[in-house]
N, C-alpha and C. Protein backbone atom coordinates (compact mmCIF):
# COMPACT_ATOMS: atom_id res chain seq x y z
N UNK A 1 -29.90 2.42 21.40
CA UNK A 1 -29.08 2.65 20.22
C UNK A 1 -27.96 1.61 20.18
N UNK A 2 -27.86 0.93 18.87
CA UNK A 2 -26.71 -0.06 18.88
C UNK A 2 -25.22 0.76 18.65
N UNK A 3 -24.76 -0.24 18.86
CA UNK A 3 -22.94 0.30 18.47
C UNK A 3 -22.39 0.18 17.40
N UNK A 4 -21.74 0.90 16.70
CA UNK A 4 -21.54 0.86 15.23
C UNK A 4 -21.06 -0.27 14.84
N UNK A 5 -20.75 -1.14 14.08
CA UNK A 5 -20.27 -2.33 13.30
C UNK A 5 -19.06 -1.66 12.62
N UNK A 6 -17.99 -2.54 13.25
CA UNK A 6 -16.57 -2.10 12.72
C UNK A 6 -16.51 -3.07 11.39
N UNK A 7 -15.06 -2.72 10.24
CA UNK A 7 -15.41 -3.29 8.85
C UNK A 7 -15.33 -4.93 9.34
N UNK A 8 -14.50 -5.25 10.28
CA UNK A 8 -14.25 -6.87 10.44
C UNK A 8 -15.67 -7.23 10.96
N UNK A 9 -16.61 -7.20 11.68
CA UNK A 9 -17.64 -7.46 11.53
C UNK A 9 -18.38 -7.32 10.79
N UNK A 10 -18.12 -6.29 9.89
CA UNK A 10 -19.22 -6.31 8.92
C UNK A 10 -18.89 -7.27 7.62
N UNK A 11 -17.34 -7.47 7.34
CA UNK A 11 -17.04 -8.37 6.54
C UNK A 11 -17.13 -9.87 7.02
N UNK A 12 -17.47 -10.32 7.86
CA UNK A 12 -18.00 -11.58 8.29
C UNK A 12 -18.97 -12.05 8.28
N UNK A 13 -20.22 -11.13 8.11
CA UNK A 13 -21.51 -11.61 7.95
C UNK A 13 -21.80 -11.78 6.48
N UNK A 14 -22.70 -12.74 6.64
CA UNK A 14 -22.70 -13.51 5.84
C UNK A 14 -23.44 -12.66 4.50
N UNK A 15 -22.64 -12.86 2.71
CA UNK A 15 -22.88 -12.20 1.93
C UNK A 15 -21.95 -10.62 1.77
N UNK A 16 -21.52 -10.29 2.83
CA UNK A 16 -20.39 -8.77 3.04
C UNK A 16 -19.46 -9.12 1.76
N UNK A 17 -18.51 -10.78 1.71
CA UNK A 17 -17.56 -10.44 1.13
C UNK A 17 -17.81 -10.38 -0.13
N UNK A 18 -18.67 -10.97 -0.26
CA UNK A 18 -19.28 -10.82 -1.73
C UNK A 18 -19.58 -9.45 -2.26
N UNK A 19 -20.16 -8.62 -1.15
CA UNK A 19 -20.69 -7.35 -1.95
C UNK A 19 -19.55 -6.28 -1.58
N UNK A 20 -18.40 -6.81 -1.26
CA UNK A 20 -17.21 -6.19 -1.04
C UNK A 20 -16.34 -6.11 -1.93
N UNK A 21 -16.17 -7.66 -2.63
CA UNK A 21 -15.19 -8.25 -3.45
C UNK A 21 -16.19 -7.47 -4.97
N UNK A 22 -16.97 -7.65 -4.78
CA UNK A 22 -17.62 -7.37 -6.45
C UNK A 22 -17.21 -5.82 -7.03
N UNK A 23 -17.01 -4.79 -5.86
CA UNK A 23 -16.69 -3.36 -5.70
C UNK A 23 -15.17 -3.81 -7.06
N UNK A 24 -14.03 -4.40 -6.56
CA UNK A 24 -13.19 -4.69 -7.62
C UNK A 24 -11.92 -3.15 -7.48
N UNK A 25 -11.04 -3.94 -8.61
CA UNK A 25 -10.10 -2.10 -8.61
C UNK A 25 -10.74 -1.92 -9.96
N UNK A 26 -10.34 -0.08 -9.79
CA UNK A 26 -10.92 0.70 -11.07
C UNK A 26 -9.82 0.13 -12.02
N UNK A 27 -10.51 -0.06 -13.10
CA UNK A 27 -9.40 -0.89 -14.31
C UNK A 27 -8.76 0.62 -15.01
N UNK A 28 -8.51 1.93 -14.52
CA UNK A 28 -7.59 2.94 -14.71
C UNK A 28 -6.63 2.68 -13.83
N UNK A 29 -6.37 1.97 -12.74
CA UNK A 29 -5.43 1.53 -11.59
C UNK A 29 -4.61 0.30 -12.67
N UNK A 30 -5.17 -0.50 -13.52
CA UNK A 30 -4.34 -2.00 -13.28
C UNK A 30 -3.68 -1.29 -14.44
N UNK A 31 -2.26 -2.25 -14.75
CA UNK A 31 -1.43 -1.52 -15.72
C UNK A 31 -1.80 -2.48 -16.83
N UNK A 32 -1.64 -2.22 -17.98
CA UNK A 32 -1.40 -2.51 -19.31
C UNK A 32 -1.22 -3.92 -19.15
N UNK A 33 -2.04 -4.89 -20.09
CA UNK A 33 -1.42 -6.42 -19.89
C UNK A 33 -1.79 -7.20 -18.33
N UNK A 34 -1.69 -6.47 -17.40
CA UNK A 34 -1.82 -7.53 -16.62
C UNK A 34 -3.37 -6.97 -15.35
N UNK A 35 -3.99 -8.11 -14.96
CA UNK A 35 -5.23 -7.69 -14.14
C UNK A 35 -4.43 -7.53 -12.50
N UNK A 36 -3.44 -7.41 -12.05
CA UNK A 36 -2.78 -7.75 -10.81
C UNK A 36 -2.42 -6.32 -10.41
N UNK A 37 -2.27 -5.74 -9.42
CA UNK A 37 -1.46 -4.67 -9.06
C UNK A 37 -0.86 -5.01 -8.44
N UNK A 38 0.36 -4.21 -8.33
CA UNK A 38 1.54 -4.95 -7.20
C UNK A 38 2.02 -4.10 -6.75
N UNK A 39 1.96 -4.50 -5.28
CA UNK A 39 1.77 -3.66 -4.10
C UNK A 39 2.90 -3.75 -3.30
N UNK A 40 3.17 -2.48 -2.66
CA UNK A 40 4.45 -2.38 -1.91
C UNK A 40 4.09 -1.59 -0.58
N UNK A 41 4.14 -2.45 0.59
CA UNK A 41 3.53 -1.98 1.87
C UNK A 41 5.33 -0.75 2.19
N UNK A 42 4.98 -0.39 2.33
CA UNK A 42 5.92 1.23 2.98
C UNK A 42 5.58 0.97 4.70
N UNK A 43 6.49 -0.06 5.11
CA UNK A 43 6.49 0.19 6.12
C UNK A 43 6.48 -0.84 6.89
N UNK A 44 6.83 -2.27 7.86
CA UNK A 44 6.36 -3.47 8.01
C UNK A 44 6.22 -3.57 9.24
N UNK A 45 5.54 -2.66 9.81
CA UNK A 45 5.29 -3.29 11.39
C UNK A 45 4.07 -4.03 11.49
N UNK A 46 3.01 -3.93 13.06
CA UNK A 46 2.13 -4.53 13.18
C UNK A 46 1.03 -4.91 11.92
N UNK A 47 1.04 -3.31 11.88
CA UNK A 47 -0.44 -3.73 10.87
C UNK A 47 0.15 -4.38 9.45
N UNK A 48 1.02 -3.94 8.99
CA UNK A 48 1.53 -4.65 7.72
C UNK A 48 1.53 -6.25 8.00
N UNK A 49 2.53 -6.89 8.73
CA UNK A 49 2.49 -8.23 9.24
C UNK A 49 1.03 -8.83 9.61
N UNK A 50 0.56 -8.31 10.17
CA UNK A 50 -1.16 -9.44 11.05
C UNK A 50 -1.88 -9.10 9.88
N UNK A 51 -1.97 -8.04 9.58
CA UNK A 51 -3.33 -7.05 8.88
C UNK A 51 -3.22 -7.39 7.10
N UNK A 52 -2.53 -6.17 6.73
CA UNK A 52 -2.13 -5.85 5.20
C UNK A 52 -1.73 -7.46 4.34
N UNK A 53 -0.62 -7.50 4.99
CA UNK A 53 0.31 -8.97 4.11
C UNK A 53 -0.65 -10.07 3.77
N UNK A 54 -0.95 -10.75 4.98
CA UNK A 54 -1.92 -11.52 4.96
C UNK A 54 -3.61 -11.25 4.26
N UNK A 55 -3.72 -10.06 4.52
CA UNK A 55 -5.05 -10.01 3.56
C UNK A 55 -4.88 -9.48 2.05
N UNK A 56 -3.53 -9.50 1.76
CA UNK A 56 -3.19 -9.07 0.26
C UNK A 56 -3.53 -10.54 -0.36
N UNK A 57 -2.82 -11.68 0.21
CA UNK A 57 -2.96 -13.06 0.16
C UNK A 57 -4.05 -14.05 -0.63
N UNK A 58 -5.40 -12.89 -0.14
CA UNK A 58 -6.57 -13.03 -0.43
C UNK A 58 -7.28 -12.14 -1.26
N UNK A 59 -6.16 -11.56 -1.89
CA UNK A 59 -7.14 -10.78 -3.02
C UNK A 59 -7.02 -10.88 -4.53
N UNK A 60 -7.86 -10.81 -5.46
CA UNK A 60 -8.08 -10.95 -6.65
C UNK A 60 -7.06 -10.32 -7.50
N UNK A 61 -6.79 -8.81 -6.92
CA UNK A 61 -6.26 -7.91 -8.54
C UNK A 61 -5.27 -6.89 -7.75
N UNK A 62 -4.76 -7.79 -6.66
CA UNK A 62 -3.60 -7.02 -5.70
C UNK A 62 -2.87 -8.06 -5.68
N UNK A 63 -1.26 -7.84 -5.63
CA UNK A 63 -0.50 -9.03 -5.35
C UNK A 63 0.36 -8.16 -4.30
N UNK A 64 0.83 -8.62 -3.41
CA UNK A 64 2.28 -8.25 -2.31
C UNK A 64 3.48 -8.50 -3.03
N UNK A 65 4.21 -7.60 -3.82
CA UNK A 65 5.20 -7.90 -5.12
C UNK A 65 6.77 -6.86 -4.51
N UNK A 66 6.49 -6.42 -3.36
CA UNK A 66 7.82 -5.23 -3.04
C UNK A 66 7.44 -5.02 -1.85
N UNK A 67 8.61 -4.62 -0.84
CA UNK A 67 8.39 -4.02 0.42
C UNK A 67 9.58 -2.61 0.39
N UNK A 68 9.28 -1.76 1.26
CA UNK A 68 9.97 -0.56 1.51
C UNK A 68 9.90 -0.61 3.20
N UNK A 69 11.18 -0.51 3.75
CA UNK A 69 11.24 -0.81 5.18
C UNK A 69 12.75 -0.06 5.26
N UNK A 70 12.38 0.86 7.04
CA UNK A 70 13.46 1.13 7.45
C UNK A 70 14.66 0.23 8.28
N UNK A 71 13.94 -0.80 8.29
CA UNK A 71 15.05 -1.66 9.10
C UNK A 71 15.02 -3.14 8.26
N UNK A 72 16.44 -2.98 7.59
CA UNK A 72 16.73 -3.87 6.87
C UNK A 72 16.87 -5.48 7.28
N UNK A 73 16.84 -5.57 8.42
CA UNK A 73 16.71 -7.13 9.04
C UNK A 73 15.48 -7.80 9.04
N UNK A 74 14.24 -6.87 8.73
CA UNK A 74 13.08 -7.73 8.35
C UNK A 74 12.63 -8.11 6.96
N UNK A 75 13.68 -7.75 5.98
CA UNK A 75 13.51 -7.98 4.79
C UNK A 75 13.53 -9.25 4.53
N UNK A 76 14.58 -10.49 5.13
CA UNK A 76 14.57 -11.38 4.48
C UNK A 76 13.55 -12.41 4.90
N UNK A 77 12.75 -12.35 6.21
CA UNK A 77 11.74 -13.04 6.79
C UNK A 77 10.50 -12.86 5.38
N UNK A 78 10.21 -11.64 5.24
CA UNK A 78 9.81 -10.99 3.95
C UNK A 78 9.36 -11.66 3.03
N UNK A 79 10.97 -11.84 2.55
CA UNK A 79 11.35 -12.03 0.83
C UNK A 79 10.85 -13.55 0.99
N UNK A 80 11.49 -14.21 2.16
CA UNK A 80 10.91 -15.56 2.00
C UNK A 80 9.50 -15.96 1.56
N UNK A 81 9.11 -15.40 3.12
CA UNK A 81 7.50 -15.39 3.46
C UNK A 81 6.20 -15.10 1.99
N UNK A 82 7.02 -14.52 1.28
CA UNK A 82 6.06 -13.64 0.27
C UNK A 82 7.02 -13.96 -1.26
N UNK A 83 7.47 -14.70 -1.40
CA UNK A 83 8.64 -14.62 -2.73
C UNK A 83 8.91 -13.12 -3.11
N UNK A 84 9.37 -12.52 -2.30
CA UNK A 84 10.09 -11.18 -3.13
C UNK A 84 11.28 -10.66 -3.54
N UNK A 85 11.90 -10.76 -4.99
CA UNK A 85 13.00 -10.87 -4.90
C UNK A 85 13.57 -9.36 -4.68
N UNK A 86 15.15 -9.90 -4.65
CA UNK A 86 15.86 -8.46 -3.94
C UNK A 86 15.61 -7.00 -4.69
N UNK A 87 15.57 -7.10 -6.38
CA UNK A 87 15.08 -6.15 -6.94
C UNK A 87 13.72 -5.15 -6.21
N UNK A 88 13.13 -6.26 -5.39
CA UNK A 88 11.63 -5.45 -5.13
C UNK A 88 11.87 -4.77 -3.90
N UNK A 89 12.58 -4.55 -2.93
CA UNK A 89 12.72 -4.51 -1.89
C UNK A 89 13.77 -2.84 -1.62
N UNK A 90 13.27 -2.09 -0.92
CA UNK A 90 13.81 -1.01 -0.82
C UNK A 90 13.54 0.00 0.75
N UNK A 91 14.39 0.70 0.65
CA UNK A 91 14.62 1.42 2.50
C UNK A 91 14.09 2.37 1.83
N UNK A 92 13.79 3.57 3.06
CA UNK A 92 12.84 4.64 3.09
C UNK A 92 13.80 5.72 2.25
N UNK A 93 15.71 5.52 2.49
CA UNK A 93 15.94 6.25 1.68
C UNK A 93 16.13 5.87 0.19
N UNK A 94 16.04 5.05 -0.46
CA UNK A 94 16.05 4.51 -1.72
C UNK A 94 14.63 4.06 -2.05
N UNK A 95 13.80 4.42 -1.36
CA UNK A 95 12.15 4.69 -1.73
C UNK A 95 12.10 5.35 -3.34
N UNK A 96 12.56 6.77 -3.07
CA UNK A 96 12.37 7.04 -4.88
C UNK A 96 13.04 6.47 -6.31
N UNK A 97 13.84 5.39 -5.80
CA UNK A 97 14.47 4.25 -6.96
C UNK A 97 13.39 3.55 -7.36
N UNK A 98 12.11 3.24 -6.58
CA UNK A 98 11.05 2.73 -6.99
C UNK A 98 10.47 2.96 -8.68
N UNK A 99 10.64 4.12 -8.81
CA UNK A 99 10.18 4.47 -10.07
C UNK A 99 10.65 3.22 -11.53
N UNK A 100 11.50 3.13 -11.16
CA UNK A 100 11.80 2.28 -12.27
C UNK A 100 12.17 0.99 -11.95
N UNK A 101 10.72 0.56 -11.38
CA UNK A 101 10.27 -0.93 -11.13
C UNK A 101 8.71 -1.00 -11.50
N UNK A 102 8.63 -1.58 -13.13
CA UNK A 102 7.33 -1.69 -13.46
C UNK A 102 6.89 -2.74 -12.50
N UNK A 103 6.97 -3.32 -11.98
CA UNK A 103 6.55 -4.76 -11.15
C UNK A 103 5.59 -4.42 -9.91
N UNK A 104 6.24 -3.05 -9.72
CA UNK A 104 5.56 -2.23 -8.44
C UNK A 104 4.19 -0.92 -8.48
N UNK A 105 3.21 -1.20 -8.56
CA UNK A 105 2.08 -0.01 -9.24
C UNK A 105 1.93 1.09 -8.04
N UNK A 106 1.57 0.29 -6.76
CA UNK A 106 0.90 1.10 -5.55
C UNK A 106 2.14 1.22 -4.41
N UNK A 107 2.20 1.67 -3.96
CA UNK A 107 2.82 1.90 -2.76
C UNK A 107 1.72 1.95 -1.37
N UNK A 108 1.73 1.55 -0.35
CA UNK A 108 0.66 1.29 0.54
C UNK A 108 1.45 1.56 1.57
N UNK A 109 0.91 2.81 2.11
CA UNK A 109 1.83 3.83 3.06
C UNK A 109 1.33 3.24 4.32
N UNK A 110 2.27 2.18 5.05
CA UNK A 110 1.53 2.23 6.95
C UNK A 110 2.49 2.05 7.57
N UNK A 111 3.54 3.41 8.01
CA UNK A 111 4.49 3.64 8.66
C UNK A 111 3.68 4.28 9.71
N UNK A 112 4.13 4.81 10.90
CA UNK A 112 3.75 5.65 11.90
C UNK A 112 2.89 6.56 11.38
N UNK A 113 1.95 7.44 11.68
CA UNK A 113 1.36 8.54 11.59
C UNK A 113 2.58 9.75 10.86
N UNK A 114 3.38 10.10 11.69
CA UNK A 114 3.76 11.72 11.68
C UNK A 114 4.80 10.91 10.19
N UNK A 115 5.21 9.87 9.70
CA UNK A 115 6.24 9.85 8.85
C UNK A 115 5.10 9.68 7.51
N UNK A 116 3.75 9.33 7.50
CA UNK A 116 3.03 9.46 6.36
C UNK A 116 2.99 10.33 4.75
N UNK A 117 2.90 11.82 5.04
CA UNK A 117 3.13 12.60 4.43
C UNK A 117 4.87 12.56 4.09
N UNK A 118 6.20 12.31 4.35
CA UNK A 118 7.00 11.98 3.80
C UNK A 118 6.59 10.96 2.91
N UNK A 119 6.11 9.66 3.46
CA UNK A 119 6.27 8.53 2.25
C UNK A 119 5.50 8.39 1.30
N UNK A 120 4.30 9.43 1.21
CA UNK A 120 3.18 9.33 0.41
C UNK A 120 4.02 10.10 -0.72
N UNK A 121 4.43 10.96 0.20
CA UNK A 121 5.07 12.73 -1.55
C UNK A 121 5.71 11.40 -2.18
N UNK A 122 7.13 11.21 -1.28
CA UNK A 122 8.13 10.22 -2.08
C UNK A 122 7.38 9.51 -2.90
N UNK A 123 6.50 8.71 -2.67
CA UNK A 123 6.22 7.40 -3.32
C UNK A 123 4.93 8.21 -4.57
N UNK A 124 4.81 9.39 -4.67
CA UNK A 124 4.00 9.85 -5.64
C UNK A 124 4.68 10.53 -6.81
N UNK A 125 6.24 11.46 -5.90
CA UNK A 125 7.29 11.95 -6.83
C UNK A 125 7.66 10.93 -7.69
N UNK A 126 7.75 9.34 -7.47
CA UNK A 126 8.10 8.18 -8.07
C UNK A 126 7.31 8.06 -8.97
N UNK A 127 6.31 8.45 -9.07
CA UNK A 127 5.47 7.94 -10.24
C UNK A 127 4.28 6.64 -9.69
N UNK A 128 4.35 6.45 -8.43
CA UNK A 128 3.55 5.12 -8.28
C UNK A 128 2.31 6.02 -7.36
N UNK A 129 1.44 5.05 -7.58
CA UNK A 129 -0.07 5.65 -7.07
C UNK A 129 0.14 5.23 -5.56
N UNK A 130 -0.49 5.52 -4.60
CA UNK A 130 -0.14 5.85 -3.22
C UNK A 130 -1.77 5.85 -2.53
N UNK A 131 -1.77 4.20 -1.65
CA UNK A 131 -3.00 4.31 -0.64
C UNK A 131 -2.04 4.07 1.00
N UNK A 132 -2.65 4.86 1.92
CA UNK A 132 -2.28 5.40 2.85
C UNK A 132 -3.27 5.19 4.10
N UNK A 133 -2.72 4.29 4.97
CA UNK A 133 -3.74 4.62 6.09
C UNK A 133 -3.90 5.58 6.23
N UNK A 134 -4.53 5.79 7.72
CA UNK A 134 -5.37 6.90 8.28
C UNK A 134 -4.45 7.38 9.34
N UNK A 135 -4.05 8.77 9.51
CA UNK A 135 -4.40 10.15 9.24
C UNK A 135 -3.06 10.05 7.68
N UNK A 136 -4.27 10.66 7.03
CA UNK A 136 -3.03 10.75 5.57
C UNK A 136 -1.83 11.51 6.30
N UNK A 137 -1.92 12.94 7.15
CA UNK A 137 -0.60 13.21 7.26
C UNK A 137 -1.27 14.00 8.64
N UNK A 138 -0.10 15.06 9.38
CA UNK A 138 -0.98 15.19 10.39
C UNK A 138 -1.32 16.83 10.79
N UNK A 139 -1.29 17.40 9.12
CA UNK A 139 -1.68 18.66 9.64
C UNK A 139 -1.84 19.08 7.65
N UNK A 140 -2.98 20.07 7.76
CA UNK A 140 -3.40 20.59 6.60
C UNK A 140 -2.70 20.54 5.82
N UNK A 141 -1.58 21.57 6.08
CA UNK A 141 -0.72 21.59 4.66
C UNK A 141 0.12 20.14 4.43
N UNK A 142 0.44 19.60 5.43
CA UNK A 142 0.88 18.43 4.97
C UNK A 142 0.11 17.79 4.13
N UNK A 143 -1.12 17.55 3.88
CA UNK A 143 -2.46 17.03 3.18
C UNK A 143 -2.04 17.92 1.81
N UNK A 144 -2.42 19.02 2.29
CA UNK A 144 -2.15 19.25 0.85
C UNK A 144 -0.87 19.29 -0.18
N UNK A 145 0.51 19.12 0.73
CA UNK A 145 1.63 18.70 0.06
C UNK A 145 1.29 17.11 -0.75
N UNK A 146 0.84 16.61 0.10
CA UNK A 146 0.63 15.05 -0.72
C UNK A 146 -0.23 15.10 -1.54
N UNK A 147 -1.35 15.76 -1.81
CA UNK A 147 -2.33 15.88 -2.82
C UNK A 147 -1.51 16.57 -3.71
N UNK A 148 -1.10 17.59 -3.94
CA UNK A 148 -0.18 18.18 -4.86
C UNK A 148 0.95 17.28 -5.49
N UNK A 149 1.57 16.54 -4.74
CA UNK A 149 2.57 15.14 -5.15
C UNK A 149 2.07 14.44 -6.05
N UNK A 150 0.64 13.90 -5.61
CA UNK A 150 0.07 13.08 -6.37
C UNK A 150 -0.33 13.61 -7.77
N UNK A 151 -1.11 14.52 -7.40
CA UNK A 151 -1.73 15.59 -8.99
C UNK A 151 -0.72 15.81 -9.86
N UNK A 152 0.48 16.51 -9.89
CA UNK A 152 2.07 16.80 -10.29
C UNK A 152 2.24 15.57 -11.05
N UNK A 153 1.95 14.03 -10.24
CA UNK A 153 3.10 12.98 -10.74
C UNK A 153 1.65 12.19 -11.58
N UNK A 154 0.55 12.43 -11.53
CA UNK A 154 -0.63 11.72 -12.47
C UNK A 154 -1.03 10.79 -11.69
N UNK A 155 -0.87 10.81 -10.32
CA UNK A 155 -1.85 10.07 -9.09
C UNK A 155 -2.85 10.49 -8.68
């Protein structure tokens, strides 16, 4: 029996990105006027930096347009790195000011595990649609607090 094929191998062989990239976003996701979503990683450690940022870089109908971070000294490596101006940029407690930044559609939750379900509700009470690594949160009802966030706010 072979060993399962993780997605980075499977997106390397040859023809993957193609039948990856063609999948596309649902055009009920992109806003009005423009084909881009703009994305705001919630959170900037490892995986945001190596992982997320850099493969936003490379995508069609996602742009890296806002960050939300608890520690304000990695913002400006950031703002550089990615042109983001100060408007886009927000801490975990001024997370729900988000709302009234059309510039910003998704929020892309990859803080620690146990702080998930906080930043998903927040960032759904805001009005912005909300993808979330893995474990969405780390216990049932937490799951279902964030599904309820989302449903409530039209996510």
């Amino acid at each position: 029996m072979s060993e399962p094929t993780s997605r980075r191998e499977f997106l390397e062989r040859p023809g993957a990105t193609v039948a990856a990239s063609t999948v596309g976003v649902p055009s009920v996701l992109l806003p009005d006027g423009d084909d881009v979503l703009g994305v705001a990683p919630c959170g900037l450690g490892n995986y945001a930096t190596t992982q997320l940022a850099p493969g936003l870089q490379k995508t069609e109908h996602c742009a890296l347009r806002g960050i939300v971070t608890g520690f304000p000294e990695k913002s400006p490596r950031w703002q550089r790195q990615y042109d983001i101006p100060d408007s886009n940029v927000y801490s975990y407690d001024t997370l729900p000011e988000i709302s009234n930044n059309a510039a910003l559609d998704v929020v892309y939750v990859v803080t620690p595990p146990g702080l998930h379900a906080r930043d998903a509700i927040r960032a759904a009470e805001a009005g912005k649609h909300v993808w979330c690594e893995k474990p969405m949160a780390m216990t049932a009802s937490e799951c279902r607090a964030v599904i309820d966030a989302a449903e409530k706010n039209g996510g």
